[in-house]
Protein backbone atom coordinates (compact mmCIF):
# COMPACT_ATOMS: atom_id res chain seq x y z
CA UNK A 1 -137.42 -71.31 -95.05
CA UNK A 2 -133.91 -71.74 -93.40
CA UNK A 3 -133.32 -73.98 -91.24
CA UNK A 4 -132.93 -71.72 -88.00
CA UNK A 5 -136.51 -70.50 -88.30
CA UNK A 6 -138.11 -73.87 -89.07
CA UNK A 7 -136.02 -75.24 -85.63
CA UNK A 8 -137.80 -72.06 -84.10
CA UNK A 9 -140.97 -72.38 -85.15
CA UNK A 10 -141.09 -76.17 -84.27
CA UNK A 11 -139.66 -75.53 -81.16
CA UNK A 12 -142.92 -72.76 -80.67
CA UNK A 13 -140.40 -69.80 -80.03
CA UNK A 14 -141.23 -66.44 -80.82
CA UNK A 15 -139.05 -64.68 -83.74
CA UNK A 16 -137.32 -62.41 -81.31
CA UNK A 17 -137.82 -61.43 -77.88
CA UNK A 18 -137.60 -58.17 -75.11
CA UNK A 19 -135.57 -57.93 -72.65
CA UNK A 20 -134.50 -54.76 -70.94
CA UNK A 21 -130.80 -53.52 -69.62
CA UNK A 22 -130.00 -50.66 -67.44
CA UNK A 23 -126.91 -48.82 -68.28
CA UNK A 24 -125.48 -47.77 -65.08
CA UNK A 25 -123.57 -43.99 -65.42
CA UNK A 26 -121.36 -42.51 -63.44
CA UNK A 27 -118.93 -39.48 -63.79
CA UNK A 28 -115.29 -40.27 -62.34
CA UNK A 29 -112.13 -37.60 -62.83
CA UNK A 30 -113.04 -35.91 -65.89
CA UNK A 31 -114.47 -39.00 -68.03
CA UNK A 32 -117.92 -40.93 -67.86
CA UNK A 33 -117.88 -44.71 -66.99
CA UNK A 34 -120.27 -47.34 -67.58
CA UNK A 35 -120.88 -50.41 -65.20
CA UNK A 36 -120.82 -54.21 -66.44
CA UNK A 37 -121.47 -57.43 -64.92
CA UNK A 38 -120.03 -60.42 -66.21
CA UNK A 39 -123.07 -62.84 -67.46
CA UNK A 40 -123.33 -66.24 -65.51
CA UNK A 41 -122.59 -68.52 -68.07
CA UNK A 42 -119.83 -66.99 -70.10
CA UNK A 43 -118.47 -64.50 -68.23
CA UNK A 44 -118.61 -61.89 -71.04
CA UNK A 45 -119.03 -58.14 -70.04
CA UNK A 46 -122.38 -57.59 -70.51
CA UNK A 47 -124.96 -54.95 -68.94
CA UNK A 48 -127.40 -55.82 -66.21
CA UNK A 49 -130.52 -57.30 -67.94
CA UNK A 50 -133.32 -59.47 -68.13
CA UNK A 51 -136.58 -60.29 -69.12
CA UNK A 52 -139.21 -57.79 -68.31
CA UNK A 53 -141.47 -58.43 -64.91
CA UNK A 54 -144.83 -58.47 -64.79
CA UNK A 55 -146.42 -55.79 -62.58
CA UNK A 56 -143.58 -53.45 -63.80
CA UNK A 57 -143.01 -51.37 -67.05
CA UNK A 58 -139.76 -51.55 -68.99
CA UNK A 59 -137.48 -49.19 -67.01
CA UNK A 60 -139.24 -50.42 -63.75
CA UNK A 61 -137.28 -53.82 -64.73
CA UNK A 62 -134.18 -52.54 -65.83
CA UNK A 63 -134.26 -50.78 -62.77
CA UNK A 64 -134.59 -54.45 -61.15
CA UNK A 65 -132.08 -55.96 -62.88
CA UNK A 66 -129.79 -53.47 -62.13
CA UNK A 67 -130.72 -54.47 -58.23
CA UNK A 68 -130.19 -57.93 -58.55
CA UNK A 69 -127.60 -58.47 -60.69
CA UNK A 70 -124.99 -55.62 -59.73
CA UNK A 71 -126.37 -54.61 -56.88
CA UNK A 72 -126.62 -51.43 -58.65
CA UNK A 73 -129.26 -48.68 -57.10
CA UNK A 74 -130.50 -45.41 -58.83
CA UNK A 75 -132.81 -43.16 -61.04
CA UNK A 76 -133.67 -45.13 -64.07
CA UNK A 77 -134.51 -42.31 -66.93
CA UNK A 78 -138.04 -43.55 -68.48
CA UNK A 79 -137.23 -42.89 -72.58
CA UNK A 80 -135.29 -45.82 -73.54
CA UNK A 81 -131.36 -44.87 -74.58
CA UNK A 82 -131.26 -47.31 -77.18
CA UNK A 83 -131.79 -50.73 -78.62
CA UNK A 84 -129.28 -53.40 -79.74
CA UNK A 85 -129.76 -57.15 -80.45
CA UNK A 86 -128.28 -60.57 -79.61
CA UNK A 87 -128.30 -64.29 -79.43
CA UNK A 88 -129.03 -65.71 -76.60
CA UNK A 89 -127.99 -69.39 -76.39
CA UNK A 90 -130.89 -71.35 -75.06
CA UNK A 91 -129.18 -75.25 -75.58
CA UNK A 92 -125.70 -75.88 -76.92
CA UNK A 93 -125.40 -74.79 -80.17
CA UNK A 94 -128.98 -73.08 -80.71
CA UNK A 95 -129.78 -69.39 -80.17
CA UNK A 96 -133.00 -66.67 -79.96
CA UNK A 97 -132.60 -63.54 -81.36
CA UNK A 98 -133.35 -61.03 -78.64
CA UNK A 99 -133.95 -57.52 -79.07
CA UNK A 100 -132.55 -55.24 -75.40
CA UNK A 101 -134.08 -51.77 -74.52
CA UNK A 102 -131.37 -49.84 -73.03
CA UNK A 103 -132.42 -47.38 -70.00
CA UNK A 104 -129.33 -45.15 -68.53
CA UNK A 105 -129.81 -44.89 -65.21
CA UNK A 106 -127.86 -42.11 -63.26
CA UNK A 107 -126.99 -41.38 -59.66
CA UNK A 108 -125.65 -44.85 -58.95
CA UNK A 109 -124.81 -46.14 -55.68
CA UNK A 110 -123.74 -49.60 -55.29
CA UNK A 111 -124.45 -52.24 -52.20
CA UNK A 112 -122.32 -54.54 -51.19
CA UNK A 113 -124.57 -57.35 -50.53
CA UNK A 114 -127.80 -58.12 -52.93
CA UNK A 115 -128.85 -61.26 -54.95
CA UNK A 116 -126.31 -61.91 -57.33
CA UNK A 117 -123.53 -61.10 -55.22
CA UNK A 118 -120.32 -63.83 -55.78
CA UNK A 119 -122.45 -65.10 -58.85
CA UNK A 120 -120.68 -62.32 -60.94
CA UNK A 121 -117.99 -59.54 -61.71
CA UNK A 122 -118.98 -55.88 -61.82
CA UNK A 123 -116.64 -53.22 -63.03
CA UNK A 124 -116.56 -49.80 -63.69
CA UNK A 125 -115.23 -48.96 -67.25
CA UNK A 126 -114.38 -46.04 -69.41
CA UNK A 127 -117.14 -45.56 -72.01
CA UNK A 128 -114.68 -46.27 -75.01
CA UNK A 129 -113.00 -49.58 -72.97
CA UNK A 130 -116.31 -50.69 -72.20
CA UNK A 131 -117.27 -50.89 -76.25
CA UNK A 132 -114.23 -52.45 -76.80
CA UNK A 133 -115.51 -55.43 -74.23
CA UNK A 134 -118.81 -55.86 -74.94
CA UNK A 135 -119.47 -58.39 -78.03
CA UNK A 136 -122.77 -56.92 -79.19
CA UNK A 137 -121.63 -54.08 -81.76
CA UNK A 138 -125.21 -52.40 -81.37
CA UNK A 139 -124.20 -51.93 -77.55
CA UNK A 140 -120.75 -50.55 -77.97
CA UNK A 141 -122.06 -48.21 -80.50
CA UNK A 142 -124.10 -47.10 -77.69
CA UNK A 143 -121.46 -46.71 -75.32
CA UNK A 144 -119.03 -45.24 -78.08
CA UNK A 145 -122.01 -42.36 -78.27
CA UNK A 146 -122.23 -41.28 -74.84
CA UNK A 147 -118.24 -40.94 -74.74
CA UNK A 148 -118.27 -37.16 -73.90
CA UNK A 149 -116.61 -35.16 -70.86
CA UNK A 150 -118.45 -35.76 -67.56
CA UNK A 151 -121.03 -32.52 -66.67
């Protein structure tokens, strides 16, 4: 047993957990773009997501998280897009694996004032510049996959 897994299972913590992400479409000129936040702790471009809420099913959070992190409003398709994986860093120097469910959401209008608001960045990005950003290559693959002409 390595030692990762035997800090994990001393430490009671599940071998990977769910969270969900919304990824926020829009068409612009004659390309698609893709919106990401900047996480809180980091500032690494990231999508909006979080740990799904109880009373809600998966795209009913991502939807959520979309709200309160980029302010971002819309119709949350309810087939996931994809998955990818990560780390998260829970104490210095100590990570969970974390698996994401990826919902697209489309028809995206953004508010100017909602929780998160001066807590992060949000940006608009090309799909291919937005893979190039993101450090999870599971995600960009995504994002490199819906890089077609907007309909």
């Amino acid at each position: 047993m390595g030692l990762r897994r035997l800090l994990l299972d001393l430490l009671g913590v599940r071998p990977e957990r769910l969270q969900v992400a919304a990824l926020c479409l829009r068409a612009h000129e004659d390309r698609r773009e893709v919106l990401l936040i900047t996480s809180k702790r980091q500032g690494r471009w990231i999508l909006p997501k979080g740990w799904p809420m109880a009373g809600s099913d998966l795209p009913g959070s991502a939807q959520q998280e979309a709200w309160e992190e980029a302010g971002a409003r819309g119709r949350v398709r309810p087939q996931p897009l994809g998955r990818y994986h990560y780390d998260s860093v829970l104490v210095e120097d100590f990570a969970q694996p974390v698996e994401v469910v990826v919902f697209q959401m489309d028809e995206v209008e953004l508010a100017d004032d909602y929780p998160e608001v001066g807590q992060r960045e949000r940006r608009w990005w090309p799909l291919q510049q937005a893979a190039a950003q993101v450090d999870e290559p599971e995600l960009a693959q995504i994002l490199r996959s819906l890089d077609k002409p907007a309909q």
